[in-house]
N, C-alpha and C. Protein backbone atom coordinates (compact mmCIF):
# COMPACT_ATOMS: atom_id res chain seq x y z
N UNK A 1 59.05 90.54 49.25
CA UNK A 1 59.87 91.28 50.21
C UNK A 1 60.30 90.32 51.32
N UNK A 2 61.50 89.96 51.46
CA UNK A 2 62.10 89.46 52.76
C UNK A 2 62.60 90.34 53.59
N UNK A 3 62.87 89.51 54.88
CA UNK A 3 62.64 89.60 56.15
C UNK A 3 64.00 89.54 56.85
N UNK A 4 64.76 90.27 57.60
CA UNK A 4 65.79 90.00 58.17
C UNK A 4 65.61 88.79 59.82
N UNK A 5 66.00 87.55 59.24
CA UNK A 5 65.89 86.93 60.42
C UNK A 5 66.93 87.17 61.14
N UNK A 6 66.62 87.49 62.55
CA UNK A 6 67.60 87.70 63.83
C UNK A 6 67.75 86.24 64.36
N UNK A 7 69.02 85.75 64.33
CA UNK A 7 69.21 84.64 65.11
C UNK A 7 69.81 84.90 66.13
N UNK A 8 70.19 83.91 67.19
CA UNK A 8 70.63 84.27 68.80
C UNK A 8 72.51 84.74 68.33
N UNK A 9 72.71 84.36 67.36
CA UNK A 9 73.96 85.14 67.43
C UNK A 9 74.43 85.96 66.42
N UNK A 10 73.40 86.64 66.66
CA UNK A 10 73.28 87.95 65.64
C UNK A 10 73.07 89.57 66.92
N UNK A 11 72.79 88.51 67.92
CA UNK A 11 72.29 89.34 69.04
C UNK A 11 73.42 89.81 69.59
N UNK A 12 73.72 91.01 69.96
CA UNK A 12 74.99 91.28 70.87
C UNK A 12 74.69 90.76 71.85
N UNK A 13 75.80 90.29 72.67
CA UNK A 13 76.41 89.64 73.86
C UNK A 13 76.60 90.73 74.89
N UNK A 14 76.67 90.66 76.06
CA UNK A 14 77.91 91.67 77.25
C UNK A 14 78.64 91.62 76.97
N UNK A 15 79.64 92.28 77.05
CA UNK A 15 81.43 91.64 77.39
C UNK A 15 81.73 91.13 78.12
N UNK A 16 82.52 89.74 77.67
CA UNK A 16 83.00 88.92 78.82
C UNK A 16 83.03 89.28 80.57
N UNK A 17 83.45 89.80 80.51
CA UNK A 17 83.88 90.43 81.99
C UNK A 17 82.54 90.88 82.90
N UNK A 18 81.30 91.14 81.71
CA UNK A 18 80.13 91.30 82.48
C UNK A 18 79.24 89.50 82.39
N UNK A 19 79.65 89.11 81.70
CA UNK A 19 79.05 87.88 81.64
C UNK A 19 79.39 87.05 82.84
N UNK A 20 80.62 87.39 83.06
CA UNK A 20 81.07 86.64 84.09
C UNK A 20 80.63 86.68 85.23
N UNK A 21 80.70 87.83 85.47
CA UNK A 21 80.43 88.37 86.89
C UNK A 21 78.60 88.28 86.93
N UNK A 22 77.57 88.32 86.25
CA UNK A 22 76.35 87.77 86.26
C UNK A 22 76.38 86.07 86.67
N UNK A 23 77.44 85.53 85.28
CA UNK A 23 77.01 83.89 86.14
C UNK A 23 77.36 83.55 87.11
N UNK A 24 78.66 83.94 87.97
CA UNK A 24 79.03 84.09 89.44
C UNK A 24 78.23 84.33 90.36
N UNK A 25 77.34 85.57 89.92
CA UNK A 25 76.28 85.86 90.65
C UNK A 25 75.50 84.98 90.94
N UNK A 26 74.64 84.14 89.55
CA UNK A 26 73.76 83.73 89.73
C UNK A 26 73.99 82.36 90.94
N UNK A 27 75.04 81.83 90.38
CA UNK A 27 75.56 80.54 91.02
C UNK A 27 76.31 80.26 92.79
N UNK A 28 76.51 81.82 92.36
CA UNK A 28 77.21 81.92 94.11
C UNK A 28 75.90 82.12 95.43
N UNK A 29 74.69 82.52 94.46
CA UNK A 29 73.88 83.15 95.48
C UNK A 29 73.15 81.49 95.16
N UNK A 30 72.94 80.93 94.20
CA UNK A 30 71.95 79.67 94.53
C UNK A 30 72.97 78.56 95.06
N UNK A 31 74.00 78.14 94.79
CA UNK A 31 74.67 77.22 95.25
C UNK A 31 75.71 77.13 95.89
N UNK A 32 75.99 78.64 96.33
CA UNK A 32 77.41 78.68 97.24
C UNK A 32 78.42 78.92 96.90
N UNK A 33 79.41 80.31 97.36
CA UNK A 33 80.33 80.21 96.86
C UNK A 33 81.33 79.41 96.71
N UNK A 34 81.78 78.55 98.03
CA UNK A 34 82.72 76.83 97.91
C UNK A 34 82.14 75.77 96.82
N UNK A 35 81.00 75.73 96.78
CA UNK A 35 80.94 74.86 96.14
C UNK A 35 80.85 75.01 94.48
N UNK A 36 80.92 76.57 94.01
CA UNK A 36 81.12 76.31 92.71
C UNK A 36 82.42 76.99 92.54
N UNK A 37 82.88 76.36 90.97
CA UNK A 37 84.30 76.04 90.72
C UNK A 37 84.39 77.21 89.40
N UNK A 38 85.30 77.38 89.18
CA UNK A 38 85.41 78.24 88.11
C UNK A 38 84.94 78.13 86.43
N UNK A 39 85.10 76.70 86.09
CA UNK A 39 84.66 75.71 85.71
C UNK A 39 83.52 76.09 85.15
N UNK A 40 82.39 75.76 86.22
CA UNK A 40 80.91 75.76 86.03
C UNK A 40 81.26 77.37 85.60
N UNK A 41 81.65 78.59 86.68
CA UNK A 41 81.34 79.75 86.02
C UNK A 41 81.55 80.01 84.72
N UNK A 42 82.36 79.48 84.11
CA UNK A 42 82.98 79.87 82.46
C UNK A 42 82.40 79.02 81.65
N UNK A 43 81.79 78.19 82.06
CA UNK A 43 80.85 77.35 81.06
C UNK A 43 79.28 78.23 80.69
N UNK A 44 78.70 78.43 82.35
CA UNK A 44 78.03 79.53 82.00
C UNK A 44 77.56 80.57 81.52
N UNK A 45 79.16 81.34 81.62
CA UNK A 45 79.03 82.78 80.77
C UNK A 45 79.52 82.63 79.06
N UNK A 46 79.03 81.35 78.78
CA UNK A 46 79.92 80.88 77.90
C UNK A 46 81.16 81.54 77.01
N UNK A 47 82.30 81.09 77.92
CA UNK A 47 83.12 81.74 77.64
C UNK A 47 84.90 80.75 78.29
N UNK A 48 85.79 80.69 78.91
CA UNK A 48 86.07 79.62 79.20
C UNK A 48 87.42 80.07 80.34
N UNK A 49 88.36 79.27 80.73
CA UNK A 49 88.62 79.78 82.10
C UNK A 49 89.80 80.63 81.55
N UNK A 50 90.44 80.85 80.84
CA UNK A 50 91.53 81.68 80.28
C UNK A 50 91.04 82.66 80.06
N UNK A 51 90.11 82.72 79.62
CA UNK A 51 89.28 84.72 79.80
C UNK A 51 88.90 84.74 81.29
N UNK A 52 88.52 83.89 81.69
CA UNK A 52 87.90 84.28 82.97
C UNK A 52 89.61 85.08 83.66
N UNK A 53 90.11 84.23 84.14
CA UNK A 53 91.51 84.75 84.43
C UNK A 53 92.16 85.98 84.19
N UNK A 54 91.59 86.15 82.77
CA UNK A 54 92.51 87.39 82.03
C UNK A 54 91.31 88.79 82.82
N UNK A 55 90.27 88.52 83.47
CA UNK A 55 89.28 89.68 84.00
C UNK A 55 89.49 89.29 85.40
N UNK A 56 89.87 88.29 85.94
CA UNK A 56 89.64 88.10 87.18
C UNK A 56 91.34 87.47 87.73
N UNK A 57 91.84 87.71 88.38
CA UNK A 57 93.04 87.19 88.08
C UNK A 57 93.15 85.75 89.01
N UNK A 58 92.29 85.68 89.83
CA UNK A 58 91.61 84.42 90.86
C UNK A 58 90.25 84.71 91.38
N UNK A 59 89.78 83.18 91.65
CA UNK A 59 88.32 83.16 91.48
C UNK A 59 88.28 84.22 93.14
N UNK A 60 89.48 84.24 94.24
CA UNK A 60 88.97 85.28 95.46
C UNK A 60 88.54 86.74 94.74
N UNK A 61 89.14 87.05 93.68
CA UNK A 61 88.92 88.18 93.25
C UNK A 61 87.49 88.18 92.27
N UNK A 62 87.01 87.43 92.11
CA UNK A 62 85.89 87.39 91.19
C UNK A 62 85.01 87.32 92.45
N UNK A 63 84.79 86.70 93.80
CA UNK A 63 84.14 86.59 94.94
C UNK A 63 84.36 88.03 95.34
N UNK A 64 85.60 88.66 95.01
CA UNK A 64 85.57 90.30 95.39
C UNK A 64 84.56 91.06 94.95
N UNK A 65 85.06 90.99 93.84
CA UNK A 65 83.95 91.92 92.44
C UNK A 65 82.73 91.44 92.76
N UNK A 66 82.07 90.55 92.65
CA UNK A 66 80.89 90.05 93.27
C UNK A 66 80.56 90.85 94.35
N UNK A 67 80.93 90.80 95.66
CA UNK A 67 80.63 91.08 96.76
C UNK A 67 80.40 92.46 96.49
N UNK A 68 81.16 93.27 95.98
CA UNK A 68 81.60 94.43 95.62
C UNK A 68 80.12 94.99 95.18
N UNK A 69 79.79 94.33 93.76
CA UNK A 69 78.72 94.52 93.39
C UNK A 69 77.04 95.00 93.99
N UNK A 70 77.46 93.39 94.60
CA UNK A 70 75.93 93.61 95.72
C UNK A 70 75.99 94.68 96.87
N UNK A 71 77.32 94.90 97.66
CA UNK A 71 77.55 96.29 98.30
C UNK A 71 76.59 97.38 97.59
N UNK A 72 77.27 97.56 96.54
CA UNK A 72 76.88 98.58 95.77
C UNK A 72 75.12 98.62 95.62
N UNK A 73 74.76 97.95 95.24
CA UNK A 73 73.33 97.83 94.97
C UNK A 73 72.85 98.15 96.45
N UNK A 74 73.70 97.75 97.11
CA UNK A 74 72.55 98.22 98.84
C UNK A 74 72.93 99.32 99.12
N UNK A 75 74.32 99.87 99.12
CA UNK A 75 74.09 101.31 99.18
C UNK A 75 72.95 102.40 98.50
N UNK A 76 71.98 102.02 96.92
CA UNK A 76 72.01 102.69 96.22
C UNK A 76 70.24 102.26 96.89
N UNK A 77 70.00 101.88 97.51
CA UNK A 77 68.85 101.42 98.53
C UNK A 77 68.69 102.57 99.04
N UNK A 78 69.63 102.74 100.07
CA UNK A 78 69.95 104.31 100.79
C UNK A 78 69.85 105.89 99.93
N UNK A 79 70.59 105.65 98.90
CA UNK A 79 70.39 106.69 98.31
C UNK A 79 69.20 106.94 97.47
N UNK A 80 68.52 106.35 97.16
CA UNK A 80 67.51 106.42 96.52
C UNK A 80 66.22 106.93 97.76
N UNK A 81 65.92 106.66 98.87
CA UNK A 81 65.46 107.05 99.94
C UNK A 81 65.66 108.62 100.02
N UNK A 82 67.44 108.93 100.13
CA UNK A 82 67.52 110.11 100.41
C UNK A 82 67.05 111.11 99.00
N UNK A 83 67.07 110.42 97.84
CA UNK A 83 66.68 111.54 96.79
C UNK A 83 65.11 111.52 96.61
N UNK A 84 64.48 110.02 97.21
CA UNK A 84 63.12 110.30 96.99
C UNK A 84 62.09 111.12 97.96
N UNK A 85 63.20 111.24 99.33
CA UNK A 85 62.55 111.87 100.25
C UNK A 85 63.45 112.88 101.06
N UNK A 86 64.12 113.97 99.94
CA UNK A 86 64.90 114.98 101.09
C UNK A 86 64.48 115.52 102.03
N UNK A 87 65.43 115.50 103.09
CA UNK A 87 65.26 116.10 104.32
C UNK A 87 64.16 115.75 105.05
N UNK A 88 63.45 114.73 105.09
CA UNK A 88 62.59 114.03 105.56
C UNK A 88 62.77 112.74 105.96
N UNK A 89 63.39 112.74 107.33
CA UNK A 89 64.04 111.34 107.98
C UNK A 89 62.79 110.39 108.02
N UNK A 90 61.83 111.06 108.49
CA UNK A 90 60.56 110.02 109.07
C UNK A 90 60.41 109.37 107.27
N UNK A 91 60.15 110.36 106.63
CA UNK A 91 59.61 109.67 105.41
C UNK A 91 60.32 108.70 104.70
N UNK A 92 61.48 108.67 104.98
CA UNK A 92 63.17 108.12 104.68
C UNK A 92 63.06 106.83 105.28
N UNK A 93 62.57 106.26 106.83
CA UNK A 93 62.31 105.78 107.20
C UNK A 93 60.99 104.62 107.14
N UNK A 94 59.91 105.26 106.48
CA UNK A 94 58.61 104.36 106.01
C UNK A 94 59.08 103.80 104.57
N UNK A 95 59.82 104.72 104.01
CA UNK A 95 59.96 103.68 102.48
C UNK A 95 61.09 102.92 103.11
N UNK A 96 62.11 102.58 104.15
CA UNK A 96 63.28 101.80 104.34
C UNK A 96 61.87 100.54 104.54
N UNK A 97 60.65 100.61 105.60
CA UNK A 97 60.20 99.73 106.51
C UNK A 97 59.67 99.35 104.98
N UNK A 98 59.31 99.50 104.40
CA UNK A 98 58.34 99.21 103.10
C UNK A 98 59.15 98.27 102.26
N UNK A 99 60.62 98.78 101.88
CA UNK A 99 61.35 97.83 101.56
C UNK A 99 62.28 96.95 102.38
N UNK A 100 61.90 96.48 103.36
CA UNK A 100 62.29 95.43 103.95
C UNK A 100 61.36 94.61 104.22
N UNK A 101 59.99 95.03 103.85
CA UNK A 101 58.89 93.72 103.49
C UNK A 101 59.18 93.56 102.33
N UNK A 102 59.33 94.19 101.22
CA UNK A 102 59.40 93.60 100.28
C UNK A 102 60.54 92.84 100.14
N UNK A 103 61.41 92.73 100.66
CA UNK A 103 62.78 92.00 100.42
C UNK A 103 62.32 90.36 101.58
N UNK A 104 61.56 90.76 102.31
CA UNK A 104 60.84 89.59 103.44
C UNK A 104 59.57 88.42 102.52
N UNK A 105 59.52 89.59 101.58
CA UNK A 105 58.05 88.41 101.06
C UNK A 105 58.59 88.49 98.66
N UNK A 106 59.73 88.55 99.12
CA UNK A 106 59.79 88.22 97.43
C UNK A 106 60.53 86.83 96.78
N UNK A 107 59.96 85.67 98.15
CA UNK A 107 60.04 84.37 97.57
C UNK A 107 61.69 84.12 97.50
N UNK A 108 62.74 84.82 98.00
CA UNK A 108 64.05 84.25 97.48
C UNK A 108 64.33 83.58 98.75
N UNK A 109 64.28 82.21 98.36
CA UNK A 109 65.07 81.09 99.45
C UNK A 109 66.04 80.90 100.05
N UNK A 110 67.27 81.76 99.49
CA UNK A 110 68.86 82.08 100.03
C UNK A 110 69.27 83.35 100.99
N UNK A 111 67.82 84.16 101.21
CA UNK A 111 68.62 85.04 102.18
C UNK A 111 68.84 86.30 101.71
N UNK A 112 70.00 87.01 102.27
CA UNK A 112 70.76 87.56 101.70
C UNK A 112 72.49 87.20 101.62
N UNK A 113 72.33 87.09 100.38
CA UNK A 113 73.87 86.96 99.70
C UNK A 113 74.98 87.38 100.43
N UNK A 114 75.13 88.43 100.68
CA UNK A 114 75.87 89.30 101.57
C UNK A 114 76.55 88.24 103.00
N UNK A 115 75.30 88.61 103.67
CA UNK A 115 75.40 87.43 105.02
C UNK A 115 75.92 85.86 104.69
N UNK A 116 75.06 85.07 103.47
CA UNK A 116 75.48 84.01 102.72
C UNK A 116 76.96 84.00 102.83
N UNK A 117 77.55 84.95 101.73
CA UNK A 117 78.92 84.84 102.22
C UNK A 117 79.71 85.15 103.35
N UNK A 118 79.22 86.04 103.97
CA UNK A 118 79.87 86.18 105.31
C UNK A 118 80.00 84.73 105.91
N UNK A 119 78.79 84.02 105.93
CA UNK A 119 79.09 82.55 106.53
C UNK A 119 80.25 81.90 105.79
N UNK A 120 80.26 81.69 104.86
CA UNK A 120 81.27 81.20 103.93
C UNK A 120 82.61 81.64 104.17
N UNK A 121 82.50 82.66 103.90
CA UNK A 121 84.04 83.04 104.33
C UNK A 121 84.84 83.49 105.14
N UNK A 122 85.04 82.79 106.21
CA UNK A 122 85.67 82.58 107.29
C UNK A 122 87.16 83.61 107.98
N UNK A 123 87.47 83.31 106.76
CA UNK A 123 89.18 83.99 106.89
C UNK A 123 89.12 85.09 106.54
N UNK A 124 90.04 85.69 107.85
CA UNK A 124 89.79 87.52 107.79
C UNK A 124 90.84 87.76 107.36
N UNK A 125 91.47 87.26 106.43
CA UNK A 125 92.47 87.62 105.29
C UNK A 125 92.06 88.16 104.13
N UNK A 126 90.78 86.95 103.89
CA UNK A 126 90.09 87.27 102.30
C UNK A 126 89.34 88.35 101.58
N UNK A 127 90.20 88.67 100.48
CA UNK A 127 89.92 90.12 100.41
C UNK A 127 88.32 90.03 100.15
N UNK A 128 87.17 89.52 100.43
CA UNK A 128 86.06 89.79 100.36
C UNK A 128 85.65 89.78 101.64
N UNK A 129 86.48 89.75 102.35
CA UNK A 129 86.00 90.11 104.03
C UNK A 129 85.71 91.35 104.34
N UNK A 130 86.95 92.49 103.76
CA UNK A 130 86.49 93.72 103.92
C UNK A 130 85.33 94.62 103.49
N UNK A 131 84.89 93.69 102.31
CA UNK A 131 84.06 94.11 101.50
C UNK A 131 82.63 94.13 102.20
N UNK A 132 82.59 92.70 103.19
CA UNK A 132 81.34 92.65 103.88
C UNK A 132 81.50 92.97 105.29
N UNK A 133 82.20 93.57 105.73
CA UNK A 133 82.26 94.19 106.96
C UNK A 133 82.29 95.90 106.70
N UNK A 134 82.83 96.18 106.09
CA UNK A 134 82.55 97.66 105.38
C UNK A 134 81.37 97.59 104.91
N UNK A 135 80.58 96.70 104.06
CA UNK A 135 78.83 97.03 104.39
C UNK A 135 78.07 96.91 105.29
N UNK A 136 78.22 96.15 105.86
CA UNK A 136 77.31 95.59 107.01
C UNK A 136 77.47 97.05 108.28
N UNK A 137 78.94 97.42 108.26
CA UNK A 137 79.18 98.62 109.35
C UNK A 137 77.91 99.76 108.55
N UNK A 138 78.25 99.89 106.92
CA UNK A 138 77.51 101.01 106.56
C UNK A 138 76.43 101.05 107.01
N UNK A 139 75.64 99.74 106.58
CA UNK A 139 74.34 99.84 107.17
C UNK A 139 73.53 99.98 108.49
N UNK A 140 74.87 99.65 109.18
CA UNK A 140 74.45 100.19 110.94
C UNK A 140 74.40 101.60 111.09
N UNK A 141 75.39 102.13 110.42
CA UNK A 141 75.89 103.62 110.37
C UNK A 141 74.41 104.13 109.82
N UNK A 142 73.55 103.76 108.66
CA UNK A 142 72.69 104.32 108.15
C UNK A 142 71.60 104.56 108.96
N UNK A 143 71.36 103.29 109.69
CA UNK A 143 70.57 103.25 110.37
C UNK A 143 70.56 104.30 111.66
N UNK A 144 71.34 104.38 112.35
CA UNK A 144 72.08 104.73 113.28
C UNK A 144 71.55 106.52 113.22
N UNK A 145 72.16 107.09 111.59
CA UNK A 145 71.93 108.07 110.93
C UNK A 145 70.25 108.47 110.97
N UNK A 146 69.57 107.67 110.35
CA UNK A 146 67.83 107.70 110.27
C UNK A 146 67.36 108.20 111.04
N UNK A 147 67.82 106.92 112.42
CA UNK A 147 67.01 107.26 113.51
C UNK A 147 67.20 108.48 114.77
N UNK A 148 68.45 108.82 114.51
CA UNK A 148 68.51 110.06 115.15
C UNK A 148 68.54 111.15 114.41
N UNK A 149 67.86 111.23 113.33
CA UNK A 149 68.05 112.52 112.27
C UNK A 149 66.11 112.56 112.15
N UNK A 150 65.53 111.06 112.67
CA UNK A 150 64.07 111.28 112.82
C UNK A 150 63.64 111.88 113.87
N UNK A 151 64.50 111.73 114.97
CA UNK A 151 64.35 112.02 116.54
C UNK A 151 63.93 111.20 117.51
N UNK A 152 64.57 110.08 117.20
CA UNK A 152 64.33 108.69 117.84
C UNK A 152 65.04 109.18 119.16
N UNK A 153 64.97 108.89 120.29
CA UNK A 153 65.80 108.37 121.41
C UNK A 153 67.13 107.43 121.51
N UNK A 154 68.13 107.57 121.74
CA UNK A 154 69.02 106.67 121.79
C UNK A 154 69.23 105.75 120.33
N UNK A 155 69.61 106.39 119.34
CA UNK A 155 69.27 105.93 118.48
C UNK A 155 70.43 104.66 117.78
N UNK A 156 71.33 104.50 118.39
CA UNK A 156 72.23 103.92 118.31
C UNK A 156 71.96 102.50 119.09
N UNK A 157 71.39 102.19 120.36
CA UNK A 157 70.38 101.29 120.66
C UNK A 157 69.52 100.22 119.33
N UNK A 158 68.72 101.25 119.29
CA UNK A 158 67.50 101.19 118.20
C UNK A 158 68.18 100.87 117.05
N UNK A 159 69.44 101.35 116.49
CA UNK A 159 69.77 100.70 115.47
C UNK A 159 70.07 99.57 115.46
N UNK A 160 71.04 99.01 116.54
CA UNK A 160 71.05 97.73 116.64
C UNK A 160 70.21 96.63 116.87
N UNK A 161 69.29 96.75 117.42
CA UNK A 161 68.26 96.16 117.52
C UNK A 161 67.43 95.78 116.51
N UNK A 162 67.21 97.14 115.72
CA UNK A 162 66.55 96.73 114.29
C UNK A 162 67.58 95.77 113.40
N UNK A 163 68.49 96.44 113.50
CA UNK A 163 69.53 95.80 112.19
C UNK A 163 69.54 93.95 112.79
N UNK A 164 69.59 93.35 114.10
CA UNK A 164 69.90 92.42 114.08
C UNK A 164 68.39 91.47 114.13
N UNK A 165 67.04 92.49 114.43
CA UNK A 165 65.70 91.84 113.89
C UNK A 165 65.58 91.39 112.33
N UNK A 166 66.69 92.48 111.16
CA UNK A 166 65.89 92.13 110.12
C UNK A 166 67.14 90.84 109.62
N UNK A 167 68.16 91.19 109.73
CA UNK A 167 69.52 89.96 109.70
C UNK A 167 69.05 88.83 110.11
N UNK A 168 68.64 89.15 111.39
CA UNK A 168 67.89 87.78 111.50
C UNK A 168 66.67 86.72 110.50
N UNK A 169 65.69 88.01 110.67
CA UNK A 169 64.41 87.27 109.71
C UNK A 169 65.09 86.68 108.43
N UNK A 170 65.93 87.24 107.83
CA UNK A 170 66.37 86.78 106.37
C UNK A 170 67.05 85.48 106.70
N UNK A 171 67.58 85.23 107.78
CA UNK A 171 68.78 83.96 108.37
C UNK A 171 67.17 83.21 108.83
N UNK A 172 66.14 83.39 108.92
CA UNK A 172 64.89 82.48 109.37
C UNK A 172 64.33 82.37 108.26
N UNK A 173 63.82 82.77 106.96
CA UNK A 173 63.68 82.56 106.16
C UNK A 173 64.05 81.14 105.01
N UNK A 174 65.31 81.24 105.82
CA UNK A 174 65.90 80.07 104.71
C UNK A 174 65.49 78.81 105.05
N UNK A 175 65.35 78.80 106.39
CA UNK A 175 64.98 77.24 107.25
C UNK A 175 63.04 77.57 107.72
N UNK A 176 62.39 78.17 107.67
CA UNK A 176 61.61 78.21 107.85
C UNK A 176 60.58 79.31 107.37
N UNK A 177 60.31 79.38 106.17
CA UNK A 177 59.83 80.40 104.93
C UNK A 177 58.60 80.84 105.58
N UNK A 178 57.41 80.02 106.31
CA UNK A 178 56.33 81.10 106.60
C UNK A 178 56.21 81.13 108.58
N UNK A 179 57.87 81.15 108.72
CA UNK A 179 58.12 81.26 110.27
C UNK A 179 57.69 82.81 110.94
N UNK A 180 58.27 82.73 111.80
CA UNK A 180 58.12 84.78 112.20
C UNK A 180 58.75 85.50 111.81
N UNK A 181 59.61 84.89 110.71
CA UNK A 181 59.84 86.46 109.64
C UNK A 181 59.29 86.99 108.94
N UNK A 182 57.74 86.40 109.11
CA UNK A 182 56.86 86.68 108.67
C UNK A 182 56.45 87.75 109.31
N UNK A 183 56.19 87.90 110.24
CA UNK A 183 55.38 89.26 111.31
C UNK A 183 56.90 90.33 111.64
N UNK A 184 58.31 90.02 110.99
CA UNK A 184 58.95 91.07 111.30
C UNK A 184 58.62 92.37 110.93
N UNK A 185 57.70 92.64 110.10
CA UNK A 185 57.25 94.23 109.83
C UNK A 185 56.16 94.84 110.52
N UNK A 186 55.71 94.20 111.09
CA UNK A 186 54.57 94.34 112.05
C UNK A 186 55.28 94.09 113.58
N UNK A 187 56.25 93.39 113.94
CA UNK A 187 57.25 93.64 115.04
C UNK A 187 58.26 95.29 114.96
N UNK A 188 58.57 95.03 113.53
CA UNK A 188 59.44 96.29 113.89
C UNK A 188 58.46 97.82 113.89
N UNK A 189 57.47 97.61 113.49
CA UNK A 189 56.30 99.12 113.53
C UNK A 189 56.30 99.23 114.84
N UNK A 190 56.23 98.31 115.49
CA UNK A 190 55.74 97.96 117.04
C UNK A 190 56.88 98.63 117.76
N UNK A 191 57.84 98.08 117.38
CA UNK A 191 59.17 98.32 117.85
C UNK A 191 59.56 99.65 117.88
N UNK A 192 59.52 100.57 116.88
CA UNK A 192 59.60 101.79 116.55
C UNK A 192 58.45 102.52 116.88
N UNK A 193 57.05 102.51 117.31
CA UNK A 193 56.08 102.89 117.84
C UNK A 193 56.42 103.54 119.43
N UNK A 194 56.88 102.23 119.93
CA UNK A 194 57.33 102.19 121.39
C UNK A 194 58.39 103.49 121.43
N UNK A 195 59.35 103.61 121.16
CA UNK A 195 60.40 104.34 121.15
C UNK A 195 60.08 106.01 120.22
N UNK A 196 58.51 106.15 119.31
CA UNK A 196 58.43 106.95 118.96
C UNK A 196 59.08 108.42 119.34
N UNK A 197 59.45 109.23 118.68
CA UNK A 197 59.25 110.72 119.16
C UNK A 197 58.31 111.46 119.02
N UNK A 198 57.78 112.95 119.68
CA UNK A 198 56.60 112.95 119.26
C UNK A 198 56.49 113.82 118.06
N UNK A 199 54.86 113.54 117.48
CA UNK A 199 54.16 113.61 116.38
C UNK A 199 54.84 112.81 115.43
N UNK A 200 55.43 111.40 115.63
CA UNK A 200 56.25 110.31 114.70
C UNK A 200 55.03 110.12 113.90
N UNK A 201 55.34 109.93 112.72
CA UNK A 201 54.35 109.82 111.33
C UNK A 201 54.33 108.00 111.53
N UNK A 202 55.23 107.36 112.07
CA UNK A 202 55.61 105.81 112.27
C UNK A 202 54.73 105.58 112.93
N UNK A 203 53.97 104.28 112.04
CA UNK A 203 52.60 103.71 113.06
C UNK A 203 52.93 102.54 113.06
C-alpha cells in the first residue's frame, strides 16, 4: 500500500494579493517602509512585480492596504473588550490595562508599526496618512469613551495622558528594551488609582 506524498507544491498557496500584503507586512514592520522596494516584496511573496501592480496599483497603495490592515486589527482590540465585557466599562478597562502589558513585554523590537509609519511618512498628502490619523484619533476617542463611561473624572484629560504614556513606552522600547517601559503598567494603575471613582474595581 502506498502513500500519497504531499510536496510543498501540492500545498495550496493564498492568493497573490494575500501573499503580498503579508510580505509587505513582514518587511515594512522589520525594515521600514523607505527602505524596502517592491522588488524585495515580490520576490518574497513569490510572485513578481507585474502581479504585484495588477493588486496594488503603486507601492503608496500597498503602504495603504497595509496600514489599513493593522487599523483594523486594533480596532478589533476594542471590540473584542466590548463583547467580552458588556456594559461593564471598569471591566472593559482591566482587560485594555492587561493588554497593553502584553503588547509591552512580547519581545517585538519595532514598536508599533502604526507610529513606525507615522514617522516615515511625512507628507500629509499620502494616502496612508489618513489612515493613521483616523486611528490614532479612534483610539483617543476610545479611550476618552472608557473612561467616562467608567466614571472617571475629566476623562478626556486622562485620556490623553494615558494614550501619550503608552505611545510613548512603545517609542522607549525600541532604544532601550528593559528601560521604564518597563514599569508603564504599574505607572498607569497608579495613574488611574489617583483619579479613581468611587468603588473603582482599578487597583
Amino acid at each position: 500500500m502506498t502513500g500519497t506524498i504531499n510536496r510543498p507544491t501540492d500545498i495550496p498557496q493564498p492568493p497573490p494579493r494575500d501573499r503580498i500584503l503579508s510580505a509587505a507586512r513582514k518587511l515594512f514592520y522589520r525594515h521600514g517602509i523607505r527602505a524596502v522596494g517592491v522588488d524585495a516584496i515580490a520576490e518574497a511573496a513569490a510572485t513578481n512585480k507585474m502581479t504585484l501592480y495588477r493588486h496594488f496599483g503603486s507601492k503608496d497603495e500597498l503602504i495603504a492596504a497595509y496600514l489599513t490592515e493593522l487599523a483594523r486589527e486594533g480596532d478589533e482590540v476594542w471590540e473584542k473588550l466590548a463583547e467580552e465585557h458588556p456594559n461593564d466599562p471598569r471591566a472593559q478597562l482591566e482587560g485594555w490595562i492587561v493588554f497593553v502589558e502584553q503588547i509591552l513585554t512580547d519581545g517585538s523590537d519595532r514598536g508599533c508599526a502604526i507610529a513606525n509609519a507615522a514617522v516615515e511618512l511625512r507628507e500629509i498628502g499620502h494616502p496612508a496618512r489618513q489612515i493613521i490619523d483616523a486611528y490614532k484619533t479612534r483610539k483617543r476617542e476610545r479611550l476618552v469613551t472608557m473612561f467616562r463611561d467608567a466614571g472617571y473624572a475629566e476623562p478626556e484629560q486622562l485620556a490623553d495622558e494615558v494614550f501619550l504614556l503608552f505611545e510613548g513606552a512603545r517609542i522607549s522600547l525600541q532604544c532601550c528594551s528593559n528601560g521604564p517601559a518597563q514599569r508603564v503598567v504599574k505607572m498607569l494603575r497608579s495613574m488611574l488609582a489617583e483619579h479613581a471613582p468611587p468603588s473603582s474595581t482599578i487597583i
